[in-house]
N, C-alpha and C. Protein backbone atom coordinates (compact mmCIF):
# COMPACT_ATOMS: atom_id res chain seq x y z
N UNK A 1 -52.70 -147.98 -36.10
CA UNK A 1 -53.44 -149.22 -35.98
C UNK A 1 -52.49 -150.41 -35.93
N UNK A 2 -51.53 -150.69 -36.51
CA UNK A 2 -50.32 -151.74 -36.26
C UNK A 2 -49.73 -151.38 -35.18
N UNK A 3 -49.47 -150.39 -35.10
CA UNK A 3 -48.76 -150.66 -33.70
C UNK A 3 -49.71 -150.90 -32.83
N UNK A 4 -51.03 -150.69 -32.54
CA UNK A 4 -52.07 -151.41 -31.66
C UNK A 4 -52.13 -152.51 -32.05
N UNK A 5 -52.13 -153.34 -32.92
CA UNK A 5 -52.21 -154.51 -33.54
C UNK A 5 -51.34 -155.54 -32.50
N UNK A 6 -50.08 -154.79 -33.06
CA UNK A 6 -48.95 -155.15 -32.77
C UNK A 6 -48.55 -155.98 -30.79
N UNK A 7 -49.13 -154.79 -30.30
CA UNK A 7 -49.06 -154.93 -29.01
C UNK A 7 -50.09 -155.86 -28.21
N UNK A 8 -51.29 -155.46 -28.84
CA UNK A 8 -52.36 -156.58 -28.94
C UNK A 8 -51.69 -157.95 -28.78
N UNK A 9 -50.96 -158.73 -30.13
CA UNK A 9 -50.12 -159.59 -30.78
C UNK A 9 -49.15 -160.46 -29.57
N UNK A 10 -48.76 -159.19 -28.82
CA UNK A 10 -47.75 -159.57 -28.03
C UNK A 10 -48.05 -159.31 -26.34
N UNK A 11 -49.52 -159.44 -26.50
CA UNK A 11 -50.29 -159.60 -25.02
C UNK A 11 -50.09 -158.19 -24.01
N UNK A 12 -49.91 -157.42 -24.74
CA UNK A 12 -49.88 -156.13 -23.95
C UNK A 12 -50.89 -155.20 -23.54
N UNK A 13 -51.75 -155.36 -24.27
CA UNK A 13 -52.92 -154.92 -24.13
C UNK A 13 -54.09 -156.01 -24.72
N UNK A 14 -55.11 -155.69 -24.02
CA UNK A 14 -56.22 -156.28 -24.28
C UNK A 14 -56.65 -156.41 -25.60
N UNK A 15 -57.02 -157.61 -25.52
CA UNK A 15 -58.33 -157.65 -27.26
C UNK A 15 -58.84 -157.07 -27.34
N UNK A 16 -59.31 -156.40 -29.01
CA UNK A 16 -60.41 -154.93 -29.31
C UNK A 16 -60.02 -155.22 -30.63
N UNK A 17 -61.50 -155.01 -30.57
CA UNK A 17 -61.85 -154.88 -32.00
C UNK A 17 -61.90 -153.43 -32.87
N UNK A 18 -61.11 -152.89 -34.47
CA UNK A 18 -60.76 -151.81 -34.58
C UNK A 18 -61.38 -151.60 -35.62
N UNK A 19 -62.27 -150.52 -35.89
CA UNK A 19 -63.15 -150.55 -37.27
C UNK A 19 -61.95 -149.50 -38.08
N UNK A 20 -61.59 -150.15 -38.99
CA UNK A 20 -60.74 -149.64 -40.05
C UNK A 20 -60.50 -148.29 -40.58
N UNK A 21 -61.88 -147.45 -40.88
CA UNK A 21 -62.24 -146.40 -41.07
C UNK A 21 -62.59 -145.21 -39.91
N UNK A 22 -62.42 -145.60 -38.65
CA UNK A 22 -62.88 -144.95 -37.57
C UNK A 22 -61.89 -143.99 -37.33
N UNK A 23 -61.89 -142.76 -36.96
CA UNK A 23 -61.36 -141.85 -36.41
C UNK A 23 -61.22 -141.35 -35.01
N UNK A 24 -60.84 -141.48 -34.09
CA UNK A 24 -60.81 -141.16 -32.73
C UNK A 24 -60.90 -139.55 -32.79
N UNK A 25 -62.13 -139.16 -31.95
CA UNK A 25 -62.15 -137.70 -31.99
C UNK A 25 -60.88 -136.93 -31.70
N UNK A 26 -59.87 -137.53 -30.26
CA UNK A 26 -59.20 -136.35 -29.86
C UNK A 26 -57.83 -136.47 -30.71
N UNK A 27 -57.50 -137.61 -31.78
CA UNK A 27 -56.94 -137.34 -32.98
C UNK A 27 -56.97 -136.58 -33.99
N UNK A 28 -58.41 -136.70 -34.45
CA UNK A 28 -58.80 -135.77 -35.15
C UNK A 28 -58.57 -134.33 -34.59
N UNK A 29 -58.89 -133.72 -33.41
CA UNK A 29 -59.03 -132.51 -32.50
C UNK A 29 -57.61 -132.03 -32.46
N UNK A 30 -56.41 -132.58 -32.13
CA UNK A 30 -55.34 -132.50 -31.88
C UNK A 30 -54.49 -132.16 -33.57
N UNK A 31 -55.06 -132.49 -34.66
CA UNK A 31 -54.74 -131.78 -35.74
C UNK A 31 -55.10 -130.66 -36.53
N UNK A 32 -56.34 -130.07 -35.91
CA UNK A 32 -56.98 -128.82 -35.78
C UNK A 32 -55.69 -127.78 -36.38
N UNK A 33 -55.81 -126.79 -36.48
CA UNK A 33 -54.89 -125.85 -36.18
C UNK A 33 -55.74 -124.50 -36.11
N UNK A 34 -55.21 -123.91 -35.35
CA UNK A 34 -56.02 -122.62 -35.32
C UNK A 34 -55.72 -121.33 -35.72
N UNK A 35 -57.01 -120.81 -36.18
CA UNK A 35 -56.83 -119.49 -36.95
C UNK A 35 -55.96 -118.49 -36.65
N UNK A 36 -55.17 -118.22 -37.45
CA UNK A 36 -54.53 -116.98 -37.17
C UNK A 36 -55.32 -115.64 -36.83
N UNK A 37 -53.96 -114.81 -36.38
CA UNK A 37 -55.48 -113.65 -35.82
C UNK A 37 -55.17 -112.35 -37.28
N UNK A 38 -55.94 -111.46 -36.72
CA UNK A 38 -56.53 -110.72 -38.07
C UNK A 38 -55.36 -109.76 -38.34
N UNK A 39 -55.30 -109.99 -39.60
CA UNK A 39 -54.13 -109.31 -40.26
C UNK A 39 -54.42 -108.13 -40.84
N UNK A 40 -53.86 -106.41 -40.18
CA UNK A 40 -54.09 -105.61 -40.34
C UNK A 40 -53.09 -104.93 -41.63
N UNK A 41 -53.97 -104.48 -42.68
CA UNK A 41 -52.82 -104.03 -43.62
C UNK A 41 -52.14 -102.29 -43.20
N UNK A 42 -51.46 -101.82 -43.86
CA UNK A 42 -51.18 -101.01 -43.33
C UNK A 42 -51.87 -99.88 -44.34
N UNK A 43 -52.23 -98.65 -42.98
CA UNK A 43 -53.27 -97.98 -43.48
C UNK A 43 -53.07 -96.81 -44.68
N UNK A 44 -54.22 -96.55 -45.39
CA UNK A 44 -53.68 -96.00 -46.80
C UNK A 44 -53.46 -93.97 -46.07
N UNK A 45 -53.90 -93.50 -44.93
CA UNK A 45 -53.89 -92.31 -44.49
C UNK A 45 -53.23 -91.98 -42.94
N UNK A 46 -52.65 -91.09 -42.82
CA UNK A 46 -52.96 -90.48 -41.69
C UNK A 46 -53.76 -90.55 -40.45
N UNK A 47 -53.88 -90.95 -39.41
CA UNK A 47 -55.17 -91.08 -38.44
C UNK A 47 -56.08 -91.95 -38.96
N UNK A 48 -55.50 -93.35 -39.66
CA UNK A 48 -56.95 -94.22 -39.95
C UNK A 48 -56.51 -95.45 -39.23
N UNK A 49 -55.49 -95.36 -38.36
CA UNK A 49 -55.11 -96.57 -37.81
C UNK A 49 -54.50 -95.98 -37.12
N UNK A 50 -55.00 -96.25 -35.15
CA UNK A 50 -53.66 -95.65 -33.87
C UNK A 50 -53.26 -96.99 -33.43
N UNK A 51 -52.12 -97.08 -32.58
CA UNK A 51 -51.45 -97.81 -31.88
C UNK A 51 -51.47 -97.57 -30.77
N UNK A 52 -52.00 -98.37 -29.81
CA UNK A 52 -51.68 -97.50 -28.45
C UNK A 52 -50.62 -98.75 -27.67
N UNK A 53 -50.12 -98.15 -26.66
CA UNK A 53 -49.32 -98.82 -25.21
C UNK A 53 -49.22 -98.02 -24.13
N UNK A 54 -49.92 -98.83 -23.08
CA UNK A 54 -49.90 -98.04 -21.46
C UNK A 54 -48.36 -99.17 -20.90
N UNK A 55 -47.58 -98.18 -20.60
CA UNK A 55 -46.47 -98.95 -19.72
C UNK A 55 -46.38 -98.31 -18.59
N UNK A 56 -45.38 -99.35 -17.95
CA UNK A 56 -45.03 -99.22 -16.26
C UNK A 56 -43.61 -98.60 -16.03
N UNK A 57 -43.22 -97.77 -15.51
CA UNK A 57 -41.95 -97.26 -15.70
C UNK A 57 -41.41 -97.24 -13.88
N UNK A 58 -41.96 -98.64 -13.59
CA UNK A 58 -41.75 -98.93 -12.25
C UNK A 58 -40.23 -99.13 -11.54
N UNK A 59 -39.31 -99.53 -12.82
CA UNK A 59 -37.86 -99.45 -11.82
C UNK A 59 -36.73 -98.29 -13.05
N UNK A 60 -37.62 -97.08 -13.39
CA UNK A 60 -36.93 -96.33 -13.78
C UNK A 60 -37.40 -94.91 -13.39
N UNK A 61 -36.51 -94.24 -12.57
CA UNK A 61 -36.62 -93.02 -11.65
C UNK A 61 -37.19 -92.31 -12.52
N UNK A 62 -37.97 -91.04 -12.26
CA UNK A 62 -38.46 -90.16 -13.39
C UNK A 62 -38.58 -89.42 -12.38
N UNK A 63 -38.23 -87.70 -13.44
CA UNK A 63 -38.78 -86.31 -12.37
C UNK A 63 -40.15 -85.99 -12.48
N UNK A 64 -40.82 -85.85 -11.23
CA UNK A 64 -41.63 -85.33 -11.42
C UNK A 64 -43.06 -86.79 -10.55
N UNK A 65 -42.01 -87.70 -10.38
CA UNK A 65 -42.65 -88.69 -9.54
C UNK A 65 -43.67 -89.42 -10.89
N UNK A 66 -43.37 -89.86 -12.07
CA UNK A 66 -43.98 -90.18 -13.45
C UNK A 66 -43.94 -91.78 -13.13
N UNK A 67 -44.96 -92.41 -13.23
CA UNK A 67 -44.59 -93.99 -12.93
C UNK A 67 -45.59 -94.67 -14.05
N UNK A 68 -46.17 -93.39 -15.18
CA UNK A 68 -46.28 -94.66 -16.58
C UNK A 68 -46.15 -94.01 -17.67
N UNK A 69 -46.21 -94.37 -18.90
CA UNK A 69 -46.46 -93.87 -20.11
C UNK A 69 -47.27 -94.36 -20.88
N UNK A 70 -47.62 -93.75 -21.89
CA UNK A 70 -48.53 -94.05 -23.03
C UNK A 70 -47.73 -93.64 -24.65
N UNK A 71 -48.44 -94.44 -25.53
CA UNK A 71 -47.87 -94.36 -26.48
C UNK A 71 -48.74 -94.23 -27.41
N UNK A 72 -48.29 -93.60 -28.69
CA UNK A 72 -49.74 -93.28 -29.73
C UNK A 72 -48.75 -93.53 -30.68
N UNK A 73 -49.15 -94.55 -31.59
CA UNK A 73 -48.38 -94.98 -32.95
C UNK A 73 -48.96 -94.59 -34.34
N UNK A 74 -48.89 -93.97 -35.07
CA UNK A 74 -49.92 -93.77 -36.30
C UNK A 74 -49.40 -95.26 -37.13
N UNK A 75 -50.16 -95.78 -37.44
CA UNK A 75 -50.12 -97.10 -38.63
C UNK A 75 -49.29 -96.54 -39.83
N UNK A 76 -50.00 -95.44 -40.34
CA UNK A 76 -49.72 -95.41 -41.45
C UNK A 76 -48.44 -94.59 -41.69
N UNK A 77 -48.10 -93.22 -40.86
CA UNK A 77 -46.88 -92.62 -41.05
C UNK A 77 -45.68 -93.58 -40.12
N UNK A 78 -46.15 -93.95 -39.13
CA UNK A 78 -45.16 -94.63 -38.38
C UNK A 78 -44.76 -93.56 -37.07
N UNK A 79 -45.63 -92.53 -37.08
CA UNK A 79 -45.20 -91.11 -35.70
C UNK A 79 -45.37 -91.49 -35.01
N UNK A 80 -44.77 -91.18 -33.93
CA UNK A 80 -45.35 -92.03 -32.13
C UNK A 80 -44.97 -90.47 -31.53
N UNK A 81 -46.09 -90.46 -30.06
CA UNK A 81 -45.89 -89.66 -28.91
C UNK A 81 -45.88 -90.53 -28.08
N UNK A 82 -45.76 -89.93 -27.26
CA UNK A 82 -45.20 -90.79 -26.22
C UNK A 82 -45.67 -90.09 -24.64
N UNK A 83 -46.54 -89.78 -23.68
CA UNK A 83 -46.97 -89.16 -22.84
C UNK A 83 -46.70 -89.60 -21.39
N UNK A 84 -45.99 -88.85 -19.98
CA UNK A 84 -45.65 -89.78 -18.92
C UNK A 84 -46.87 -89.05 -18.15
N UNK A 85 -47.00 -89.81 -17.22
CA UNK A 85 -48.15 -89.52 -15.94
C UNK A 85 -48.27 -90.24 -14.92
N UNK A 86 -48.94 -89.82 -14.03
CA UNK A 86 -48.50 -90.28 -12.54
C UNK A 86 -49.62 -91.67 -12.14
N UNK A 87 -50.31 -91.74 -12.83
CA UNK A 87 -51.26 -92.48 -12.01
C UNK A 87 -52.30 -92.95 -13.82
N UNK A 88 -52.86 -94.04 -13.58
CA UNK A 88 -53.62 -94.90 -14.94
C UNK A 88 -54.97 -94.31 -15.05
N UNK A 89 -55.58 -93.57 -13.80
CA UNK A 89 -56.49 -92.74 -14.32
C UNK A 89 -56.19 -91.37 -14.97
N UNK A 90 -55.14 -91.18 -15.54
CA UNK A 90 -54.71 -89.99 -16.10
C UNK A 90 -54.64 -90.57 -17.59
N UNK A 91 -54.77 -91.56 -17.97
CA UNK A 91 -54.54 -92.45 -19.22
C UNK A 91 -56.05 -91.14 -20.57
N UNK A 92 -57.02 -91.71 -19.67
CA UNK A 92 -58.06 -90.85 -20.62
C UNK A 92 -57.89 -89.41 -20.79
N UNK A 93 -57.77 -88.97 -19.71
CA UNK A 93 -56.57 -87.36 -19.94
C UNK A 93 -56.06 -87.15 -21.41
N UNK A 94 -55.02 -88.20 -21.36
CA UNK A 94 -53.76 -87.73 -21.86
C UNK A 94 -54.44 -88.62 -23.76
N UNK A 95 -55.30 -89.51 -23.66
CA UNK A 95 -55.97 -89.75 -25.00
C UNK A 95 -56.44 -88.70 -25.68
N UNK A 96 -57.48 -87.61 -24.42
CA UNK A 96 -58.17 -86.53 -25.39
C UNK A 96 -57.35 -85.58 -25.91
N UNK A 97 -56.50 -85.32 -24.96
CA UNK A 97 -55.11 -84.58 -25.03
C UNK A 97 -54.57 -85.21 -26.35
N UNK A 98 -54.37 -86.52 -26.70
CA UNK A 98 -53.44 -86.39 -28.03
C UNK A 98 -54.64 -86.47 -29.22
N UNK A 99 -55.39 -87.07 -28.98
CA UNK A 99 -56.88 -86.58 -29.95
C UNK A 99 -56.85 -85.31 -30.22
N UNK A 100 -57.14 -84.36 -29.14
CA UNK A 100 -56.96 -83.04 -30.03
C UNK A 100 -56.06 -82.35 -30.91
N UNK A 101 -54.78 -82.66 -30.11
CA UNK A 101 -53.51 -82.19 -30.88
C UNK A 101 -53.02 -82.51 -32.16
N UNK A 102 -53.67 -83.79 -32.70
CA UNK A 102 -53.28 -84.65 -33.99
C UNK A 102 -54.45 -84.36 -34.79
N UNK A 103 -55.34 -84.34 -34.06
CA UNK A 103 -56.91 -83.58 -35.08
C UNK A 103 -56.70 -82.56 -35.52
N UNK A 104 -56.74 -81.59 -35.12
CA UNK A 104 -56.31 -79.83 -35.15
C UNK A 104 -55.23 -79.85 -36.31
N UNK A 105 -54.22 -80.56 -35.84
CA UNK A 105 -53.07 -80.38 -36.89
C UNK A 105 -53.09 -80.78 -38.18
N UNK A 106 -53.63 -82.42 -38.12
CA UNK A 106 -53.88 -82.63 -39.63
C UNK A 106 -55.16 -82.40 -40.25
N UNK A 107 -56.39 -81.55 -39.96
CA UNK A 107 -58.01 -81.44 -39.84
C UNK A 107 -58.42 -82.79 -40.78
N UNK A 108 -58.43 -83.63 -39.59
CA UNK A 108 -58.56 -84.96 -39.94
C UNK A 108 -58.84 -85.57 -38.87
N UNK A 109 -59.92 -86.91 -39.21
CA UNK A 109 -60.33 -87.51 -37.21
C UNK A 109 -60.08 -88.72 -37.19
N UNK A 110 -59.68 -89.16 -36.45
CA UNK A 110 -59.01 -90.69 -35.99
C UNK A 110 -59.99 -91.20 -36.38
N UNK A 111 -59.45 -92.62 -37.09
CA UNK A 111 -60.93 -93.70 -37.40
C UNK A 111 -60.64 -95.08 -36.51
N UNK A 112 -59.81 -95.34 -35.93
CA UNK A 112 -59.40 -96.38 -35.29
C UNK A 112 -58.57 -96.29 -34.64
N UNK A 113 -58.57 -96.71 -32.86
CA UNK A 113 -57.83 -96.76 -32.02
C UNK A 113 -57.37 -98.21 -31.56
């Protein structure tokens, strides 16, 4: 407000009248801060928390003509697989595929992907 005053004072801007207590919305708006996002603790079991990542393995040669991967992270032990395949409709494939293999083994069922 002084420095509007101020400039006012010294013919730089126009006369206006300033109600003392007023807040300009996009002042107010501009000190907002926004919510952080949701903070996952780390899980108390086995298969109660997956990790996934579909990548592109576009400028690294692979046999077998492989141009992505997938990744399965357990939260809680920290295990990862890791699966290559040729094409992104092979993605659900290769999910049931590690669904079964990690079910079976620990007779235990994923609660979150």
């Amino acid at each position: 407000m002084s420095s509007m005053q101020m400039l006012i004072n010294h013919e730089l801007l126009q006369r206006m009248i300033f109600e003392k207590n007023h807040k300009c919305k996009i002042c107010v708006e501009s000190k907002f801060t926004k919510p952080s996002f949701q903070t996952i603790e780390k899980s108390s079991g086995p298969l109660d928390l997956i990790h996934s990542y579909i990548g592109n393995l576009k400028f690294v040669p692979m046999r077998g003509e492989k141009k992505y991967h997938i990744t399965f992270i357990d939260n809680c032990t920290r295990y990862c697989y890791t699966y290559l395949f040729r094409s992104k409709d092979e993605t659900l494939k290769m999910l049931k595929h590690y669904k079964n293999k990690v079910e079976n083994k620990l007779n235990k069922k994923i609660k979150v992907i």
